[in-house]
Protein backbone atom coordinates (compact mmCIF):
# COMPACT_ATOMS: atom_id res chain seq x y z
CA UNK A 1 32.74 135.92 110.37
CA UNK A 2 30.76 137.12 113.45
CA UNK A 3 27.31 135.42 113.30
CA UNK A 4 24.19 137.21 113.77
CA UNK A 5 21.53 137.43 116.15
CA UNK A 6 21.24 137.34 119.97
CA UNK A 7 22.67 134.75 122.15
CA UNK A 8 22.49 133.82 125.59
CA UNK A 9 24.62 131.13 127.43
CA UNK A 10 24.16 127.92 128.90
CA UNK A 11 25.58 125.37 131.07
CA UNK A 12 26.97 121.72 129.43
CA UNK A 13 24.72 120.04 132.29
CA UNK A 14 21.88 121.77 130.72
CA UNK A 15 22.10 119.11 127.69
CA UNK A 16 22.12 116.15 130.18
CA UNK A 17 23.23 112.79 128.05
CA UNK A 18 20.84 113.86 125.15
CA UNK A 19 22.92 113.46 121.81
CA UNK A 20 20.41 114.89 119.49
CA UNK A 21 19.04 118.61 119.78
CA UNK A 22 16.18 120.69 118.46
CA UNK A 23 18.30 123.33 118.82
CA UNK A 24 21.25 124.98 117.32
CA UNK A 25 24.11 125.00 119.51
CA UNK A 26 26.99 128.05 119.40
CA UNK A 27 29.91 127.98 121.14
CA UNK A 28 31.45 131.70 122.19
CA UNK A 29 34.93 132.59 121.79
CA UNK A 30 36.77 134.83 124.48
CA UNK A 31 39.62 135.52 122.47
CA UNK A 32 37.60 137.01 119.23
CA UNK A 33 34.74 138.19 121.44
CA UNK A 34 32.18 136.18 118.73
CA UNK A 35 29.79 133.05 118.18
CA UNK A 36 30.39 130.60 116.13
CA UNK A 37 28.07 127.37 115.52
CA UNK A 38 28.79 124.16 116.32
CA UNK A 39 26.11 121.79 116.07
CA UNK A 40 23.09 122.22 114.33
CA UNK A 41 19.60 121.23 115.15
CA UNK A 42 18.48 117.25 115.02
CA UNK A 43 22.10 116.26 113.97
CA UNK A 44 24.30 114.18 116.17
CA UNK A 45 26.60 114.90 119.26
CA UNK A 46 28.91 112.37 118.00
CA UNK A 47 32.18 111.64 120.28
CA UNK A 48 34.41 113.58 117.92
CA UNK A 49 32.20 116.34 118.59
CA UNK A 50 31.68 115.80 122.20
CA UNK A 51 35.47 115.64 122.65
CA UNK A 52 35.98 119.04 120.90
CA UNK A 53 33.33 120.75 123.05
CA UNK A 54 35.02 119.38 126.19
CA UNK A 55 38.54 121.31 124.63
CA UNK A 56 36.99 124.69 123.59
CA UNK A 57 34.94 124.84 127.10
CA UNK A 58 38.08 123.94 128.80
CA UNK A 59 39.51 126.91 127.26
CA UNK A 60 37.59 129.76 128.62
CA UNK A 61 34.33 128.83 125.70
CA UNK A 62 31.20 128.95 126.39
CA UNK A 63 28.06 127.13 124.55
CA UNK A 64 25.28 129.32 123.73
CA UNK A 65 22.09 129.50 122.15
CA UNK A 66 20.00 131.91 119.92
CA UNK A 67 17.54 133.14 121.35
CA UNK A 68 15.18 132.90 118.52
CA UNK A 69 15.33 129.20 119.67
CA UNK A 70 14.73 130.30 123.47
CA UNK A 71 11.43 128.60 123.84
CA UNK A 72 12.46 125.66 121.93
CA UNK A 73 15.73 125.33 124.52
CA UNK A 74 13.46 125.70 127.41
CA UNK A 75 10.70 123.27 126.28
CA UNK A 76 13.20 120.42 125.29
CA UNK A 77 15.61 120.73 128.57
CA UNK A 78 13.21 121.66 131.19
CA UNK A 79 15.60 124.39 132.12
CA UNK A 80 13.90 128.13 132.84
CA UNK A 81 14.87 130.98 132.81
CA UNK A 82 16.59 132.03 136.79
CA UNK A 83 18.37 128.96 136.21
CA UNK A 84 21.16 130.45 133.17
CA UNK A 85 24.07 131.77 134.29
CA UNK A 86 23.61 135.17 133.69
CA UNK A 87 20.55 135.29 135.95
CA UNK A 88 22.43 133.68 138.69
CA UNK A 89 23.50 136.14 141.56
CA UNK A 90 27.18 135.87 142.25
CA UNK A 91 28.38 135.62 145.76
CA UNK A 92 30.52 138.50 146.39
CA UNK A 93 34.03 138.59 146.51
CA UNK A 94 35.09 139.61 150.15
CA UNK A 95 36.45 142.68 148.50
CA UNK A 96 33.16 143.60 147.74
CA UNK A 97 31.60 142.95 150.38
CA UNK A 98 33.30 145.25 152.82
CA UNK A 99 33.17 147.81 150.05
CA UNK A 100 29.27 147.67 150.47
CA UNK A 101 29.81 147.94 154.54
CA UNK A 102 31.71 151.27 154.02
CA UNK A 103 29.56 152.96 151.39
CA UNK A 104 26.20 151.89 153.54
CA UNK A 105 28.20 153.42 156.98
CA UNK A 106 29.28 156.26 155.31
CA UNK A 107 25.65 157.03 153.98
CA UNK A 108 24.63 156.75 157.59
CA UNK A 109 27.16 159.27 158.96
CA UNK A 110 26.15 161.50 156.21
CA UNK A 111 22.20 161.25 156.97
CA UNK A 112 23.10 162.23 160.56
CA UNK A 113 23.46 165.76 160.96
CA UNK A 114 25.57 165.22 163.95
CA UNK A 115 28.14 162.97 161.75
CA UNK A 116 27.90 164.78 158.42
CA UNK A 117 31.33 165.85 157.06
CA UNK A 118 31.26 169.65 156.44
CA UNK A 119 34.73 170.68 154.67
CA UNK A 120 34.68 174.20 154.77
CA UNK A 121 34.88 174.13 158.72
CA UNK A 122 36.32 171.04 159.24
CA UNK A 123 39.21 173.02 157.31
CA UNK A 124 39.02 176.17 159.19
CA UNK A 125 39.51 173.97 162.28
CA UNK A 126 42.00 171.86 161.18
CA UNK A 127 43.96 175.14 160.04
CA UNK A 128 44.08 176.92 163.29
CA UNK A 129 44.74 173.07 165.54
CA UNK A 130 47.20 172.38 162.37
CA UNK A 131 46.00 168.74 162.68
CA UNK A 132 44.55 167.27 159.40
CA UNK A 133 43.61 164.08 160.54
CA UNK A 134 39.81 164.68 160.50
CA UNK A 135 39.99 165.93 157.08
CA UNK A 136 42.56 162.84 155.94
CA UNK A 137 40.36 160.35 157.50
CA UNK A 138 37.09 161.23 155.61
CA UNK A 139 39.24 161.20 152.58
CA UNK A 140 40.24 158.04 153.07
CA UNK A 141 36.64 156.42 154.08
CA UNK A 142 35.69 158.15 151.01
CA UNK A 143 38.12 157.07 148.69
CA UNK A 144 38.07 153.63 150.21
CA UNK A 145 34.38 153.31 148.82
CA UNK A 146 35.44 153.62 144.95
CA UNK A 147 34.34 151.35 142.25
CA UNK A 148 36.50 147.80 142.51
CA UNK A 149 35.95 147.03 138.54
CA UNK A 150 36.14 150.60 137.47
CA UNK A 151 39.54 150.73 135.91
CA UNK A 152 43.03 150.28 137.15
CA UNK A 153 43.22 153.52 137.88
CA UNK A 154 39.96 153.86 140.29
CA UNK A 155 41.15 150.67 142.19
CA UNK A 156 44.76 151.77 143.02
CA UNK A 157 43.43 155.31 144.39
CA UNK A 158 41.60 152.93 146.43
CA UNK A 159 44.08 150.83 147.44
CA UNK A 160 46.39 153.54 147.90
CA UNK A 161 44.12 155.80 150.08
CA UNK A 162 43.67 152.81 152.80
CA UNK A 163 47.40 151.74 153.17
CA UNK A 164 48.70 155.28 152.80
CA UNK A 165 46.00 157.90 154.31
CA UNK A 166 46.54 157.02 157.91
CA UNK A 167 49.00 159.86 159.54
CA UNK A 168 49.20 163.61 159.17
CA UNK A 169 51.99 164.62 157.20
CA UNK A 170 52.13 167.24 153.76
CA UNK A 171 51.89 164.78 151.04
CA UNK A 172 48.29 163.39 152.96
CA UNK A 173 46.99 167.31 153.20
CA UNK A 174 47.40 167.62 149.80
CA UNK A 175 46.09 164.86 148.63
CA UNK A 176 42.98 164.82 151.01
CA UNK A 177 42.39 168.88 150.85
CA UNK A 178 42.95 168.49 146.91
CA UNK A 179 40.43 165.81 147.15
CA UNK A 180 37.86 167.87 148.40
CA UNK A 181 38.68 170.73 146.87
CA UNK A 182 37.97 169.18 143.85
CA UNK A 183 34.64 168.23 144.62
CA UNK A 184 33.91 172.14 145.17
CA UNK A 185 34.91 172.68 141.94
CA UNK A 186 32.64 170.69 140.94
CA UNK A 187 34.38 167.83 139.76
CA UNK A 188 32.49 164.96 141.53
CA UNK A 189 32.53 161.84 139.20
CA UNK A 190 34.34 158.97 140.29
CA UNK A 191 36.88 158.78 137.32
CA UNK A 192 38.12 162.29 138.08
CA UNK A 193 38.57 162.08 141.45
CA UNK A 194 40.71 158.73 141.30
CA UNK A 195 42.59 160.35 138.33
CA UNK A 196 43.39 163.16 141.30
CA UNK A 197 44.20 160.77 144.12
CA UNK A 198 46.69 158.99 141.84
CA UNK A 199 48.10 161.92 140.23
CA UNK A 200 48.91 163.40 143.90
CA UNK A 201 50.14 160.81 145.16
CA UNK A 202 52.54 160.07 142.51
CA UNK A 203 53.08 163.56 141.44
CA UNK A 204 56.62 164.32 143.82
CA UNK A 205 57.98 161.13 143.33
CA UNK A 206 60.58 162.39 141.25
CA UNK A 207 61.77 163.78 144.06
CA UNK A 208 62.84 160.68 145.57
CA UNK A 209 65.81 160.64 142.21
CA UNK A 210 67.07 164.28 143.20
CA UNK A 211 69.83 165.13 145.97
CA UNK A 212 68.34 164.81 149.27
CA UNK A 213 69.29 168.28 150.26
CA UNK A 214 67.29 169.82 147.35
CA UNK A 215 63.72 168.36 148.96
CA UNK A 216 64.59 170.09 152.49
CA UNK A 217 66.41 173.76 150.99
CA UNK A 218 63.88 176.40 151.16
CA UNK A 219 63.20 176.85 147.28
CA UNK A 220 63.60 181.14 147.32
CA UNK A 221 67.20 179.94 148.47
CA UNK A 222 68.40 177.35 146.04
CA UNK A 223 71.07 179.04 143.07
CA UNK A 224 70.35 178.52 139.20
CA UNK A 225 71.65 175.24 139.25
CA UNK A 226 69.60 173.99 141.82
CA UNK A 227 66.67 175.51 140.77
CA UNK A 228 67.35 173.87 137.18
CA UNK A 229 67.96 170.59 138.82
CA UNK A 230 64.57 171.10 141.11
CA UNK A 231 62.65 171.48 138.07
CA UNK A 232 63.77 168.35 136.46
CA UNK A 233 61.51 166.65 139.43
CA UNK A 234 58.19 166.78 137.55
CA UNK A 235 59.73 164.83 134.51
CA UNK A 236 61.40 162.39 136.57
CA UNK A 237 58.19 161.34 138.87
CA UNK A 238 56.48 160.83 135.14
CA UNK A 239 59.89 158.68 133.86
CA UNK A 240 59.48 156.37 136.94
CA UNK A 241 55.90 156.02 136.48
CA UNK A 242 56.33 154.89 132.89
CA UNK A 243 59.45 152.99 133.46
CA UNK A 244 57.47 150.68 136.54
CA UNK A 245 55.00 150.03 133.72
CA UNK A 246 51.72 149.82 136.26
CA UNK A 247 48.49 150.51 134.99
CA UNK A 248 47.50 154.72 135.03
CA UNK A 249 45.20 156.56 133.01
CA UNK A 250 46.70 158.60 130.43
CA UNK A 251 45.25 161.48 132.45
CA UNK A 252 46.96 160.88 135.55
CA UNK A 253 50.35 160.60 133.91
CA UNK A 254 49.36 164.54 132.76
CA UNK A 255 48.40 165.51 135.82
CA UNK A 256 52.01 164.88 137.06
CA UNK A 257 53.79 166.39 134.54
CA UNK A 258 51.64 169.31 134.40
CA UNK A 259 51.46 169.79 138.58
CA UNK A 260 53.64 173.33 138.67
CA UNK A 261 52.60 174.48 135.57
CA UNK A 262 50.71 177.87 136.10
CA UNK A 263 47.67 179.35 134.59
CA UNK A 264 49.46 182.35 133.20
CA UNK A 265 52.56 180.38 131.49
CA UNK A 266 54.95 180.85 134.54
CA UNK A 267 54.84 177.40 135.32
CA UNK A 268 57.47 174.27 134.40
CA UNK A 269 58.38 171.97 132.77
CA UNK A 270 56.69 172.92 129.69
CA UNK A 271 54.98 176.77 130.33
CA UNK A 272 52.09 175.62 129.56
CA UNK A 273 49.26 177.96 130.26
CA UNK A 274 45.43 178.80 130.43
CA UNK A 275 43.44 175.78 129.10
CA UNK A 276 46.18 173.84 127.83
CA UNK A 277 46.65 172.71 131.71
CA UNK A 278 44.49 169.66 133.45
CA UNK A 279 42.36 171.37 135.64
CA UNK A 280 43.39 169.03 138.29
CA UNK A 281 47.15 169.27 137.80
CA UNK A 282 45.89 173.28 138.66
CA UNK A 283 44.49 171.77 141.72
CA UNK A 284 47.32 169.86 143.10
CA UNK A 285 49.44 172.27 142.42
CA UNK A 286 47.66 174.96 143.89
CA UNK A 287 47.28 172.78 147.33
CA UNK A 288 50.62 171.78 147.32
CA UNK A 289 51.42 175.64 146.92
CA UNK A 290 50.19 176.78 149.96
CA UNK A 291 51.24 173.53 152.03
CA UNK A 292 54.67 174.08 151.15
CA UNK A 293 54.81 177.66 151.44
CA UNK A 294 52.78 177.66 154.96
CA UNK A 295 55.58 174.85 156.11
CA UNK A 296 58.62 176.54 154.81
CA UNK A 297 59.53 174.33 152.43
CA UNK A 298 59.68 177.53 149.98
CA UNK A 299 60.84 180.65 152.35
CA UNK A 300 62.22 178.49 155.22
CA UNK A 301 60.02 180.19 157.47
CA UNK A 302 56.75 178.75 158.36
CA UNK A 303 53.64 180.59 158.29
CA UNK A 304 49.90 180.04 159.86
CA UNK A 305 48.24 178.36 157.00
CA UNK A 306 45.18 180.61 156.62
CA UNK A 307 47.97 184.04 156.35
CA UNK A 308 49.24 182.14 153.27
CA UNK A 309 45.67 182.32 151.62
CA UNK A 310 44.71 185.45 153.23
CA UNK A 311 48.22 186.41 150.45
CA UNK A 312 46.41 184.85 147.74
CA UNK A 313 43.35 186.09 148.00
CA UNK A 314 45.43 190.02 148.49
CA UNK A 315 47.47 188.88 145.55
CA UNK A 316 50.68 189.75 148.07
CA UNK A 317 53.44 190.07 146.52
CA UNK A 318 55.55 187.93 148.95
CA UNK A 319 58.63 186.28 147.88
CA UNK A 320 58.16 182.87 146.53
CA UNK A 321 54.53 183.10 146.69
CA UNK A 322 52.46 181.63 143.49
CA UNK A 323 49.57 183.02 142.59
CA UNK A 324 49.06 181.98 138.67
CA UNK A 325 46.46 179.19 139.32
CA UNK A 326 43.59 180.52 137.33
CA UNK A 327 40.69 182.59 138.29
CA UNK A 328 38.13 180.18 139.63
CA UNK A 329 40.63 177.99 141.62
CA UNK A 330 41.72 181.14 143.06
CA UNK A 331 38.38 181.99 143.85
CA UNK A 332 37.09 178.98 145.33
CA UNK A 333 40.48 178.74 147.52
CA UNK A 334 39.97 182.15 149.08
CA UNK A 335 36.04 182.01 149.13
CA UNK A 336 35.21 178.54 150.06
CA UNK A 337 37.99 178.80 153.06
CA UNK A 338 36.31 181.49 154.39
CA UNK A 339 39.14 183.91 154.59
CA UNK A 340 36.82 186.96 154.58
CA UNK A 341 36.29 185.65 158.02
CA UNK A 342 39.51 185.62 158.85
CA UNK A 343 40.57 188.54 157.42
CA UNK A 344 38.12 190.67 159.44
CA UNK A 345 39.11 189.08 162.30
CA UNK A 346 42.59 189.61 161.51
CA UNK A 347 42.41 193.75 160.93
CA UNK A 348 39.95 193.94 164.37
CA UNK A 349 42.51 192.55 165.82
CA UNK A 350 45.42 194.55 164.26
């Protein structure tokens, strides 16, 4: 039965070689999250007793008092306040500390106006050089700043996004552009976004269980069967994620399922459509549309990246091109990038 009141903890040292108390003493249990007492005020710290204490604190325990007795502990130890454990500062893992370097540098490039990250250009100009390094790094100095005691989840996006986001290739534009892209939808909280960096990175791992010929066919080209088999890829990237057992929100395990479903049903594996799809699986999948198209992987012909939105936003009907991935993602793809620009240019020139 959980005992009531308010406790705080205390160190055995606190008690000295004193055998008698005017205090209750409490001991806390880890495993049932509760307090218990142990000895109670003015009666003896015999060596039966002592030798118990010394078990259950050598078992994770801790010894606690009320704090309706707080002045009374104070008074009769000599021990204030700053001096219990839960007022003591912990030194900070080295983890943590370097965490705190990156999140006060990154604050200081953003407070310059000669360092601040702007994505809309930065991806105009990373578009036409077809380099995304600038845009992968930031993601990564970004995503290398996440909470440490979060969740599982939050850490391994952060883990992940310093081993892995160091080199331009498709699977680090989608994640990073998806990233950001994100945050323009107005998704911005911390949970999210690692839910989104996991989920992207794991989302085409199935593809690593499928012929190797099937990743590198131009989709448009592949028969029924291979199509059929090519759709499998989605289920199999969530089998392996379940079979290797580590730690993911329930939401990133959606999001790669769900990553080429489309808004208006068209989608696999399940035709799921309209709200009944994770907004960020939308996302991804959206990103990792026009990647893949713009670098062939769908036609076999590779296309300057902002043509391939410039479709989208025309609603082209071009073969292979997607464009069920909901109104507002739709918008913000063709808005945000500032096609209107390009497409102005583009006719001037014509």
């Amino acid at each position: 039965m959980k005992t009531q009141g308010t406790f705080f903890v205390i160190e055995r040292e606190f008690l000295k070689t004193d055998k008698i108390f005017p205090f209750h003493l409490y001991v806390f249990n880890p495993g049932t999250n509760q307090y218990s007492p142990f000895l109670y005020a003015n009666s003896p710290l015999t060596k039966d007793k002592e030798f118990f204490l010394n078990f259950i604190l050598d078992k994770g325990g801790k010894l606690a008092i009320n704090e309706s007795q707080e002045k009374t502990f104070f008074r009769a130890t000599g021990v204030t306040k700053d001096q219990l454990p839960q007022n003591q500062k912990r030194e900070l893992a080295p983890e943590e500390v370097e965490r705190d370097r990156r999140i006060k540098a990154l604050m200081a490039r953003r407070e310059n106006p000669e360092t601040n990250f702007d994505f809309k250009p930065t991806f105009k100009e990373c578009a036409q050089n077809d380099d995304f390094m600038p845009i992968i790094r930031e993601a990564r100095e970004e995503i290398m700043t996440f909470s440490l005691n979060a969740s599982h989840t939050v850490s391994l996006a952060s883990f992940l996004g310093e081993e892995l986001l160091v080199e331009d290739n498709i699977y680090n534009r989608i994640i990073s552009v998806s990233y950001f892209f994100a945050k323009i939808c107005n998704i911005k909280d911390e949970t999210s976004l690692a839910d989104l960096v996991c989920g992207a990175f794991f989302a085409h791992l199935g593809l690593s269980q499928m012929d190797w010929y099937l990743n590198h066919k131009p989709q448009i080209e592949m028969n029924d069967v291979e199509k059929k088999k090519f759709k499998k890829h989605p289920g199999y990237s969530h089998h392996v994620i379940l079979k290797s057992k580590i730690e993911l929100s329930e939401r990133v395990k959606n999001i790669v399922f769900q990553h080429h479903e489309r808004h208006d049903g068209s989608g696999f594996p399940s035709f799921k459509r309209g709200d009944y799809i994770d907004q960020l699986a939308l996302i991804i999948g959206a990103i990792s549309h026009i990647f893949e198209y713009s670098m062939g992987k769908v036609t076999g012909i590779k296309q300057p990246l902002r043509s391939v939105i410039i479709n989208l936003k025309n609603k082209t009907l071009s073969a292979g091109l997607e464009l069920e991935f909901g109104d507002k993602i739709v918008e913000n793809i063709t808005y945000l990038l500032e096609t209107d620009t390009i497409l102005q240019n583009e006719q001037k020139a014509a």
